[in-house]
C-alpha atoms as a PDB file:
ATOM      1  CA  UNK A   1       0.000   0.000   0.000  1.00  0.00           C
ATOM      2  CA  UNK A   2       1.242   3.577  -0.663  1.00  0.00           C
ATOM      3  CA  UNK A   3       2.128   5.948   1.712  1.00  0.00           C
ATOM      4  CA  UNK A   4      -0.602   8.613   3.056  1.00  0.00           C
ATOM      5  CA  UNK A   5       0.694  11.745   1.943  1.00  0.00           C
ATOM      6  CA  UNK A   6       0.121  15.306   4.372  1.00  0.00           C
ATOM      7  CA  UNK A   7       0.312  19.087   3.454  1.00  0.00           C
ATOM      8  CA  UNK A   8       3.672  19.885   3.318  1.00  0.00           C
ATOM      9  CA  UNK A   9       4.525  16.258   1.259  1.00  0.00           C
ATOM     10  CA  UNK A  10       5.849  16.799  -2.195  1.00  0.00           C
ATOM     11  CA  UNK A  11       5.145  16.630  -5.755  1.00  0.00           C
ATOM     12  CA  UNK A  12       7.341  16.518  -8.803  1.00  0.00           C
ATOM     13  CA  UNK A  13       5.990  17.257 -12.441  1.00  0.00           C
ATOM     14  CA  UNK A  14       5.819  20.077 -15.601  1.00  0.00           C
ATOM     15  CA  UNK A  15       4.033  23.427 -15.918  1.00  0.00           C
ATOM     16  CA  UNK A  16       2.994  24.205 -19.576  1.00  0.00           C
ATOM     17  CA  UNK A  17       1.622  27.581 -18.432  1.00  0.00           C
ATOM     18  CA  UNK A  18       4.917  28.918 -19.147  1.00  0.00           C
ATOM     19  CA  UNK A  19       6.262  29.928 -22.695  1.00  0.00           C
ATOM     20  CA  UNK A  20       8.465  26.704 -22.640  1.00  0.00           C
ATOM     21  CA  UNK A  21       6.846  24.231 -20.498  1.00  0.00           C
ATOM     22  CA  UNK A  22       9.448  23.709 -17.000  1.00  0.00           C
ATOM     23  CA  UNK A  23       9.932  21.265 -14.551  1.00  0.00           C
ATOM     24  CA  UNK A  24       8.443  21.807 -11.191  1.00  0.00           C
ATOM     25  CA  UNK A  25       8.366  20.949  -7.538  1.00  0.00           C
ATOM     26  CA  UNK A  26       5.127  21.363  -5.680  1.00  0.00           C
ATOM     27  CA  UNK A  27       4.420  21.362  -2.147  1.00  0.00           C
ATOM     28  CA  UNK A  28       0.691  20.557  -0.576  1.00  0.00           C
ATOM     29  CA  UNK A  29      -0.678  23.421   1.430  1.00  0.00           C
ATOM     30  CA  UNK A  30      -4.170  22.151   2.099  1.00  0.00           C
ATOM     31  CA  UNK A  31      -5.569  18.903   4.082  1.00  0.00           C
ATOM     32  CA  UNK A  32      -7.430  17.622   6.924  1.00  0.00           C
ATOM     33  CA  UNK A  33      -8.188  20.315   9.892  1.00  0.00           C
ATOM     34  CA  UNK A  34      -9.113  17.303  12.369  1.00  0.00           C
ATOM     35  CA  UNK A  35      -7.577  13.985  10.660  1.00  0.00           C
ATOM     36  CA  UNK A  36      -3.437  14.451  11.243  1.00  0.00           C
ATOM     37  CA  UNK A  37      -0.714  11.837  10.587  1.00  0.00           C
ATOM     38  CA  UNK A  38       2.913  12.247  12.089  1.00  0.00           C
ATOM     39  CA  UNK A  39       1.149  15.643  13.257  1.00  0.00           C
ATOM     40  CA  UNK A  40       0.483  16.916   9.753  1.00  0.00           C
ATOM     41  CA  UNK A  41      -3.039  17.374   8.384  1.00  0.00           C
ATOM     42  CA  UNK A  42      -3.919  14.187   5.920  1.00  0.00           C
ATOM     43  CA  UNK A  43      -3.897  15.506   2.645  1.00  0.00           C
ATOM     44  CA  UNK A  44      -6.910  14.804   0.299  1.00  0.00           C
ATOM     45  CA  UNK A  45      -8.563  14.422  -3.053  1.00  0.00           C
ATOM     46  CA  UNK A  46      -9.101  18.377  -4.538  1.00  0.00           C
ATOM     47  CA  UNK A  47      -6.395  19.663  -1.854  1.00  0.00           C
ATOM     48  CA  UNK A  48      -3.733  22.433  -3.466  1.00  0.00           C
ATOM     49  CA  UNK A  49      -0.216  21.619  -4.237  1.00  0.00           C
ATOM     50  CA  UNK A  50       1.441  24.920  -4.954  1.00  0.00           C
ATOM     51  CA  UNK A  51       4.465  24.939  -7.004  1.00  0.00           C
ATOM     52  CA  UNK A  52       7.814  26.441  -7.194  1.00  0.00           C
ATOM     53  CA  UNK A  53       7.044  28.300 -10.715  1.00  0.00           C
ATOM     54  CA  UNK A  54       4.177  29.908  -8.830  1.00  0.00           C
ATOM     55  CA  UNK A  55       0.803  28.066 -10.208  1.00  0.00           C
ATOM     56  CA  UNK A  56      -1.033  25.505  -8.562  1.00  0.00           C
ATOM     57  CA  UNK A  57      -3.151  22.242  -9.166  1.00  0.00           C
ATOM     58  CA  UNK A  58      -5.441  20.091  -7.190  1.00  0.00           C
ATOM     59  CA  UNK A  59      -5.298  16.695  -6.349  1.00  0.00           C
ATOM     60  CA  UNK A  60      -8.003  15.053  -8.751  1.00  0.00           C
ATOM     61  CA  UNK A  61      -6.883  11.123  -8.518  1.00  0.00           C
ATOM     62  CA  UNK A  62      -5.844   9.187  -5.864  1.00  0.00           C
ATOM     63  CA  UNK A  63      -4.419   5.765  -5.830  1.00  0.00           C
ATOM     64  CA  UNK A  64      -6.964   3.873  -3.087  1.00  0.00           C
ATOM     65  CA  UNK A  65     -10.619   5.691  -3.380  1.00  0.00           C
ATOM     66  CA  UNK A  66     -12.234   3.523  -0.342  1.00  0.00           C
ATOM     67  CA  UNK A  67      -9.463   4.845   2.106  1.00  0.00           C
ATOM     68  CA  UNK A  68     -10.856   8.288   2.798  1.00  0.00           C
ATOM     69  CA  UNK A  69     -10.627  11.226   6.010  1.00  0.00           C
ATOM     70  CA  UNK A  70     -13.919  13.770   6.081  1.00  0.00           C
ATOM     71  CA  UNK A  71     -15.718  11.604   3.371  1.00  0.00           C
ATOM     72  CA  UNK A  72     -13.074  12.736   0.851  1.00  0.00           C
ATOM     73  CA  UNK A  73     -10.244   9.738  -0.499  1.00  0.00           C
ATOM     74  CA  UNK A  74      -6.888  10.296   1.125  1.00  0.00           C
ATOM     75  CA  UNK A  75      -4.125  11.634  -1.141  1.00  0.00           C
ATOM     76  CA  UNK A  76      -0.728   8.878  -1.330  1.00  0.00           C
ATOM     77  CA  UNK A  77       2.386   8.642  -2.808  1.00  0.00           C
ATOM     78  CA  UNK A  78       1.361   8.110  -6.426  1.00  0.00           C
ATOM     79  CA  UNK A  79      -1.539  11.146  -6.526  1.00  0.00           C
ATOM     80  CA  UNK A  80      -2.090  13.272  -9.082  1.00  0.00           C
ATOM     81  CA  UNK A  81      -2.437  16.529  -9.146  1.00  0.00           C
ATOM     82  CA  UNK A  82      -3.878  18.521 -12.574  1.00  0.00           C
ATOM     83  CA  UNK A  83      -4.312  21.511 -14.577  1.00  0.00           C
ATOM     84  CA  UNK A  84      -1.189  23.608 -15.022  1.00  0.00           C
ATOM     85  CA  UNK A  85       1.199  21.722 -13.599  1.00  0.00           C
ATOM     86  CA  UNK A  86       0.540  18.136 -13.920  1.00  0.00           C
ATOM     87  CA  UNK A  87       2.475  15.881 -11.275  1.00  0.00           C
ATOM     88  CA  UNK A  88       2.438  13.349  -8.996  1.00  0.00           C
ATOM     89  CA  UNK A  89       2.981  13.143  -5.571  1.00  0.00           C
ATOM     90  CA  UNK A  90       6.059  11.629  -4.468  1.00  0.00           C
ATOM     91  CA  UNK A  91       6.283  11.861  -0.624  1.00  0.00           C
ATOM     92  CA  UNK A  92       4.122  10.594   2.016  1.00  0.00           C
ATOM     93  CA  UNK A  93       4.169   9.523   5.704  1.00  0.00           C
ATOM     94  CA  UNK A  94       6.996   6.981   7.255  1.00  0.00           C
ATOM     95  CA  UNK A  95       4.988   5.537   9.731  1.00  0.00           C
ATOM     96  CA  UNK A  96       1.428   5.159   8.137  1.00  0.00           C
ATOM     97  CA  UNK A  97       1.110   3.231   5.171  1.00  0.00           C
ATOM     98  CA  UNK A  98      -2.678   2.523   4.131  1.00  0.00           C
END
Protein backbone atom coordinates (compact mmCIF):
# COMPACT_ATOMS: atom_id res chain seq x y z
CA UNK A 1 0.00 0.00 0.00
CA UNK A 2 1.24 3.58 -0.66
CA UNK A 3 2.13 5.95 1.71
CA UNK A 4 -0.60 8.61 3.06
CA UNK A 5 0.69 11.75 1.94
CA UNK A 6 0.12 15.31 4.37
CA UNK A 7 0.31 19.09 3.45
CA UNK A 8 3.67 19.89 3.32
CA UNK A 9 4.52 16.26 1.26
CA UNK A 10 5.85 16.80 -2.20
CA UNK A 11 5.15 16.63 -5.76
CA UNK A 12 7.34 16.52 -8.80
CA UNK A 13 5.99 17.26 -12.44
CA UNK A 14 5.82 20.08 -15.60
CA UNK A 15 4.03 23.43 -15.92
CA UNK A 16 2.99 24.21 -19.58
CA UNK A 17 1.62 27.58 -18.43
CA UNK A 18 4.92 28.92 -19.15
CA UNK A 19 6.26 29.93 -22.69
CA UNK A 20 8.46 26.70 -22.64
CA UNK A 21 6.85 24.23 -20.50
CA UNK A 22 9.45 23.71 -17.00
CA UNK A 23 9.93 21.27 -14.55
CA UNK A 24 8.44 21.81 -11.19
CA UNK A 25 8.37 20.95 -7.54
CA UNK A 26 5.13 21.36 -5.68
CA UNK A 27 4.42 21.36 -2.15
CA UNK A 28 0.69 20.56 -0.58
CA UNK A 29 -0.68 23.42 1.43
CA UNK A 30 -4.17 22.15 2.10
CA UNK A 31 -5.57 18.90 4.08
CA UNK A 32 -7.43 17.62 6.92
CA UNK A 33 -8.19 20.31 9.89
CA UNK A 34 -9.11 17.30 12.37
CA UNK A 35 -7.58 13.99 10.66
CA UNK A 36 -3.44 14.45 11.24
CA UNK A 37 -0.71 11.84 10.59
CA UNK A 38 2.91 12.25 12.09
CA UNK A 39 1.15 15.64 13.26
CA UNK A 40 0.48 16.92 9.75
CA UNK A 41 -3.04 17.37 8.38
CA UNK A 42 -3.92 14.19 5.92
CA UNK A 43 -3.90 15.51 2.64
CA UNK A 44 -6.91 14.80 0.30
CA UNK A 45 -8.56 14.42 -3.05
CA UNK A 46 -9.10 18.38 -4.54
CA UNK A 47 -6.39 19.66 -1.85
CA UNK A 48 -3.73 22.43 -3.47
CA UNK A 49 -0.22 21.62 -4.24
CA UNK A 50 1.44 24.92 -4.95
CA UNK A 51 4.46 24.94 -7.00
CA UNK A 52 7.81 26.44 -7.19
CA UNK A 53 7.04 28.30 -10.72
CA UNK A 54 4.18 29.91 -8.83
CA UNK A 55 0.80 28.07 -10.21
CA UNK A 56 -1.03 25.51 -8.56
CA UNK A 57 -3.15 22.24 -9.17
CA UNK A 58 -5.44 20.09 -7.19
CA UNK A 59 -5.30 16.69 -6.35
CA UNK A 60 -8.00 15.05 -8.75
CA UNK A 61 -6.88 11.12 -8.52
CA UNK A 62 -5.84 9.19 -5.86
CA UNK A 63 -4.42 5.77 -5.83
CA UNK A 64 -6.96 3.87 -3.09
CA UNK A 65 -10.62 5.69 -3.38
CA UNK A 66 -12.23 3.52 -0.34
CA UNK A 67 -9.46 4.84 2.11
CA UNK A 68 -10.86 8.29 2.80
CA UNK A 69 -10.63 11.23 6.01
CA UNK A 70 -13.92 13.77 6.08
CA UNK A 71 -15.72 11.60 3.37
CA UNK A 72 -13.07 12.74 0.85
CA UNK A 73 -10.24 9.74 -0.50
CA UNK A 74 -6.89 10.30 1.12
CA UNK A 75 -4.13 11.63 -1.14
CA UNK A 76 -0.73 8.88 -1.33
CA UNK A 77 2.39 8.64 -2.81
CA UNK A 78 1.36 8.11 -6.43
CA UNK A 79 -1.54 11.15 -6.53
CA UNK A 80 -2.09 13.27 -9.08
CA UNK A 81 -2.44 16.53 -9.15
CA UNK A 82 -3.88 18.52 -12.57
CA UNK A 83 -4.31 21.51 -14.58
CA UNK A 84 -1.19 23.61 -15.02
CA UNK A 85 1.20 21.72 -13.60
CA UNK A 86 0.54 18.14 -13.92
CA UNK A 87 2.47 15.88 -11.27
CA UNK A 88 2.44 13.35 -9.00
CA UNK A 89 2.98 13.14 -5.57
CA UNK A 90 6.06 11.63 -4.47
CA UNK A 91 6.28 11.86 -0.62
CA UNK A 92 4.12 10.59 2.02
CA UNK A 93 4.17 9.52 5.70
CA UNK A 94 7.00 6.98 7.25
CA UNK A 95 4.99 5.54 9.73
CA UNK A 96 1.43 5.16 8.14
CA UNK A 97 1.11 3.23 5.17
CA UNK A 98 -2.68 2.52 4.13
Amino acid sequence: MPATSRITDLGIGICGAHKNPQPVVGIIITGSANHTVENLGVALLMGIVACDCGHMAPIVYSVKVDNTTNLLPKAHVGSQFVGDPVGVIVTGAATIIN
